[in-house]
N, C-alpha and C. Protein backbone atom coordinates (compact mmCIF):
# COMPACT_ATOMS: atom_id res chain seq x y z
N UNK A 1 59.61 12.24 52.84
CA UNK A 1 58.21 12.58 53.00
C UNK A 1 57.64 11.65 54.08
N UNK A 2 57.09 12.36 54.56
CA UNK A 2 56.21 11.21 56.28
C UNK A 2 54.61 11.68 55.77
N UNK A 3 53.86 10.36 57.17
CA UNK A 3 52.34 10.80 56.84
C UNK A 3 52.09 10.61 58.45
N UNK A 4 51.56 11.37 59.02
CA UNK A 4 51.42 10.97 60.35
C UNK A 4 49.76 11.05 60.19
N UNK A 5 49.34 9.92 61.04
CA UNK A 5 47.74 10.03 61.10
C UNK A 5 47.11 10.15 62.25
N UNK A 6 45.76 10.89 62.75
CA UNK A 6 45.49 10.40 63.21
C UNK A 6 43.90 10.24 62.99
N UNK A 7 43.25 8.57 64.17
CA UNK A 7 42.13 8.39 63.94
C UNK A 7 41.42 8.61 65.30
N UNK A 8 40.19 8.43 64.41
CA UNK A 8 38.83 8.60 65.65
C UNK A 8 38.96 9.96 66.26
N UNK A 9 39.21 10.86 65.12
CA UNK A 9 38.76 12.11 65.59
C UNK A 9 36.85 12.40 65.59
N UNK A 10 36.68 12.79 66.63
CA UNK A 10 35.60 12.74 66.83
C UNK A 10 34.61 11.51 66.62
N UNK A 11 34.92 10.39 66.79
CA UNK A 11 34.50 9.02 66.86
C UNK A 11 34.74 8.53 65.40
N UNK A 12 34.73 9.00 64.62
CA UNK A 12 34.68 8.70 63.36
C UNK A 12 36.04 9.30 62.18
N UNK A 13 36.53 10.08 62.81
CA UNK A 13 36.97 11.19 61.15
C UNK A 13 38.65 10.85 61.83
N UNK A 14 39.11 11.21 60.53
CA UNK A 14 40.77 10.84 60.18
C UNK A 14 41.14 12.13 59.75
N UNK A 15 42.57 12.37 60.38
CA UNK A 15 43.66 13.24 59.89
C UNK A 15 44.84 12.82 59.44
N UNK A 16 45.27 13.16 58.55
CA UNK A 16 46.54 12.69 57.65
C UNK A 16 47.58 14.07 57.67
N UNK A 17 48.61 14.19 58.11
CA UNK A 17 49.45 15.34 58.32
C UNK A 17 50.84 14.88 57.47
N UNK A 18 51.20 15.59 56.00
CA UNK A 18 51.94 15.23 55.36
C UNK A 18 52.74 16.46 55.52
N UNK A 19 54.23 15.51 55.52
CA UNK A 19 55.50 16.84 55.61
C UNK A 19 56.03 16.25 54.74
N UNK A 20 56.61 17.33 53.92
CA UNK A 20 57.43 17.59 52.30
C UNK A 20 57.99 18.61 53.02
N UNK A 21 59.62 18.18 52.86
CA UNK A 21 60.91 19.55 52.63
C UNK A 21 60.50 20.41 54.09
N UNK A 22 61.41 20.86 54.23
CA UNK A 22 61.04 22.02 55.47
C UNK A 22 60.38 23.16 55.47
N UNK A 23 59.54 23.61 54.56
CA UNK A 23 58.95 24.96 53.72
C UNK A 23 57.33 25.16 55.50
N UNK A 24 56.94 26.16 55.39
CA UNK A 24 56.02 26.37 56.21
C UNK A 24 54.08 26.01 55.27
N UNK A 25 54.97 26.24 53.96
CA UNK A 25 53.24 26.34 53.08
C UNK A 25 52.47 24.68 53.31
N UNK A 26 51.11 25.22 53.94
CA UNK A 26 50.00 24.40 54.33
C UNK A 26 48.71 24.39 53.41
N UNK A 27 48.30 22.91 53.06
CA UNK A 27 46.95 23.17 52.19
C UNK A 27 46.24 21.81 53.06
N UNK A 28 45.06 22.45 52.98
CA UNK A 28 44.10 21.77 53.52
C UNK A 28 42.83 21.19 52.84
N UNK A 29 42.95 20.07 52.76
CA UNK A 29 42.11 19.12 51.96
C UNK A 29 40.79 18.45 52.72
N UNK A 30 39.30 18.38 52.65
CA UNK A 30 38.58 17.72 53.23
C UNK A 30 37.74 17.50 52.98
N UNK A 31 36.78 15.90 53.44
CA UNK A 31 35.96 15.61 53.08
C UNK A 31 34.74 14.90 53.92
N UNK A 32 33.37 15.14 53.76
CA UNK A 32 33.00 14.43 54.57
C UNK A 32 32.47 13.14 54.39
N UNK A 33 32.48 11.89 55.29
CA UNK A 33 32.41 10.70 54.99
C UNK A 33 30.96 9.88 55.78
N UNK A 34 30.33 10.65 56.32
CA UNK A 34 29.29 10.41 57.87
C UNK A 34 28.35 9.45 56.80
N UNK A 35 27.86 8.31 57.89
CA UNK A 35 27.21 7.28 56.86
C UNK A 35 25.07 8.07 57.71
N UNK A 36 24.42 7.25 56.93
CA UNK A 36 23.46 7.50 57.21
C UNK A 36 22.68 6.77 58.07
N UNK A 37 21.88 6.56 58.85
CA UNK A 37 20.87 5.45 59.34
C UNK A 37 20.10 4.29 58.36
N UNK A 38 20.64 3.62 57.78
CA UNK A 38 19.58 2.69 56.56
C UNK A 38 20.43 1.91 56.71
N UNK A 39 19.35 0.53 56.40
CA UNK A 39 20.35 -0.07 55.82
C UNK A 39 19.82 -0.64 54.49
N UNK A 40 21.74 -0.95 53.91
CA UNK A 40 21.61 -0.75 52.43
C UNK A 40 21.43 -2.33 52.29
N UNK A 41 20.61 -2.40 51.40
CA UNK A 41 20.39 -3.51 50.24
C UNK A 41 20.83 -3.92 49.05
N UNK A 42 21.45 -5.25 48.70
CA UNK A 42 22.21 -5.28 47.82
C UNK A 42 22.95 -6.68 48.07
N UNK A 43 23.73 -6.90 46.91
CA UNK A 43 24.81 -8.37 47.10
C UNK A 43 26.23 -7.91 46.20
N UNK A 44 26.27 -6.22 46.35
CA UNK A 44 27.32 -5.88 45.19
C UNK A 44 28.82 -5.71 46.51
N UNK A 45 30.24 -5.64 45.63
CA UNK A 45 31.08 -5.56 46.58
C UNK A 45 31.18 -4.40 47.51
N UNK A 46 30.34 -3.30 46.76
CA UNK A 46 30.51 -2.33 47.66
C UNK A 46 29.55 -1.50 48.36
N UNK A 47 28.45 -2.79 48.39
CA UNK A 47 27.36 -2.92 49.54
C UNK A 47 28.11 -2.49 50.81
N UNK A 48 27.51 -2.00 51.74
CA UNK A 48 28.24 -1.15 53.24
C UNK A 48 28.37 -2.39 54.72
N UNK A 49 29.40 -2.72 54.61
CA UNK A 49 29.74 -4.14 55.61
C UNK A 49 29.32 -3.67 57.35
N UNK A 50 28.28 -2.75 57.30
CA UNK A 50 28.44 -1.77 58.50
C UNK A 50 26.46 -2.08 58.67
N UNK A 51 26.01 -3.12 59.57
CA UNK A 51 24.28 -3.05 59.26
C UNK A 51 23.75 -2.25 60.09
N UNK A 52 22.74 -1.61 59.51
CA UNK A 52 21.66 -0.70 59.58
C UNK A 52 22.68 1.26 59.38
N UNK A 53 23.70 0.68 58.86
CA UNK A 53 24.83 2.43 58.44
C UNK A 53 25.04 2.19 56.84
N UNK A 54 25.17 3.47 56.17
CA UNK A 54 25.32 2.99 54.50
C UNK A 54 25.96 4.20 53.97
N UNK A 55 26.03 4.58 53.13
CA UNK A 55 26.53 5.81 52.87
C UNK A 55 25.39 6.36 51.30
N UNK A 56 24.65 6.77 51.57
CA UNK A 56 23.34 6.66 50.94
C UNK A 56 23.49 8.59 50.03
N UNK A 57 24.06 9.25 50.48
CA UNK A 57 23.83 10.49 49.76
C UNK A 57 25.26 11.06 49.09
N UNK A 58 26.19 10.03 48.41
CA UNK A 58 27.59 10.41 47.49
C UNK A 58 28.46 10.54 48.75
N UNK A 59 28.82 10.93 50.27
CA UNK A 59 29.83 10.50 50.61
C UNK A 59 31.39 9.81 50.28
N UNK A 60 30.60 8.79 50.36
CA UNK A 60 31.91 7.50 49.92
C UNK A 60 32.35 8.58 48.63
N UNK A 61 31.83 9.25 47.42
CA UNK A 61 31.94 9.85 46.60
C UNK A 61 33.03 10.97 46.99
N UNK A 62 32.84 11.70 47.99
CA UNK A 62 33.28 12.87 48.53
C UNK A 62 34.76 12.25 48.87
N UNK A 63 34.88 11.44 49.75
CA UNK A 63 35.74 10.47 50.05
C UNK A 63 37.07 10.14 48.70
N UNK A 64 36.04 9.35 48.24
CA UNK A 64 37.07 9.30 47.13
C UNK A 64 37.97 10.66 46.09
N UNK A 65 37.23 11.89 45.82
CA UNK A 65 37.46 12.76 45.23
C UNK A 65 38.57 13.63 46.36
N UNK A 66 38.30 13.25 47.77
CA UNK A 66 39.80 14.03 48.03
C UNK A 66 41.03 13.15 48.17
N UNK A 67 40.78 11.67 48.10
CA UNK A 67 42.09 11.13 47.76
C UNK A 67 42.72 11.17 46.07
N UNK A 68 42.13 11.87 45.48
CA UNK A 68 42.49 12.00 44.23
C UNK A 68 42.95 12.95 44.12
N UNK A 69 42.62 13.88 44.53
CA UNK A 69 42.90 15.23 44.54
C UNK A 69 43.83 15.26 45.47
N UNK A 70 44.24 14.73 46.44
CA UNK A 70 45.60 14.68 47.04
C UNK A 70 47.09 14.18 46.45
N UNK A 71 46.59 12.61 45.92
CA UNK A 71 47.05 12.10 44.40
C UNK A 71 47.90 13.35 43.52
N UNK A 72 46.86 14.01 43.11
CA UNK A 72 47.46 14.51 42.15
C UNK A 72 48.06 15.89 43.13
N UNK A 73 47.81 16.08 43.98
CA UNK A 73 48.74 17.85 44.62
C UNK A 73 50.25 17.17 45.21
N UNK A 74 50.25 16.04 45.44
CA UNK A 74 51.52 15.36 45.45
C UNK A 74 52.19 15.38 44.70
N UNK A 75 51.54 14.64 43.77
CA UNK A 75 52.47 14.86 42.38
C UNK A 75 52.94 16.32 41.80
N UNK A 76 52.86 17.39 42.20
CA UNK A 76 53.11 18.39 41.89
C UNK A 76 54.07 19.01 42.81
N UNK A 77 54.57 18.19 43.96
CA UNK A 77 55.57 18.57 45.09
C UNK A 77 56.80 19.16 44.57
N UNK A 78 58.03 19.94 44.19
CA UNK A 78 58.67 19.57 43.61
C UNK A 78 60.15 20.04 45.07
């Protein structure tokens, strides 16, 4: 199994291109991650290390739910 990536698509966004076995079947997973104009307030760890950018409307959320969901469609490779 390989992962080829690539970044700074479109200044910001990532592609991850996973090959399993030689088969042609393709699924396509995505999410969006775009931060907002604010900046966030706070002293927690996952205050946004990025000032006056934050991720203010579930993003980071979105984010996380398709690495899980990739997680688990892996695990189902057989």
């Amino acid at each position: 199994m390989g992962v080829e990536v690539h970044r700074n698509i479109g200044g910001t966004g990532i592609v991850a291109n996973l090959t399993v076995g030689g088969g042609p079947d393709i699924i396509s997973l995505r999410a969006d991650m775009n931060a907002i104009n604010l900046t966030e307030e706070g002293e927690h760890p996952y205050t946004s290390q990025n000032p006056g950018k934050m991720h203010g409307c579930g993003h980071d959320g979105h984010g996380a739910t398709l690495l899980g969901a990739a997680k688990v469609g892996i695990g189902h490779i057989s």
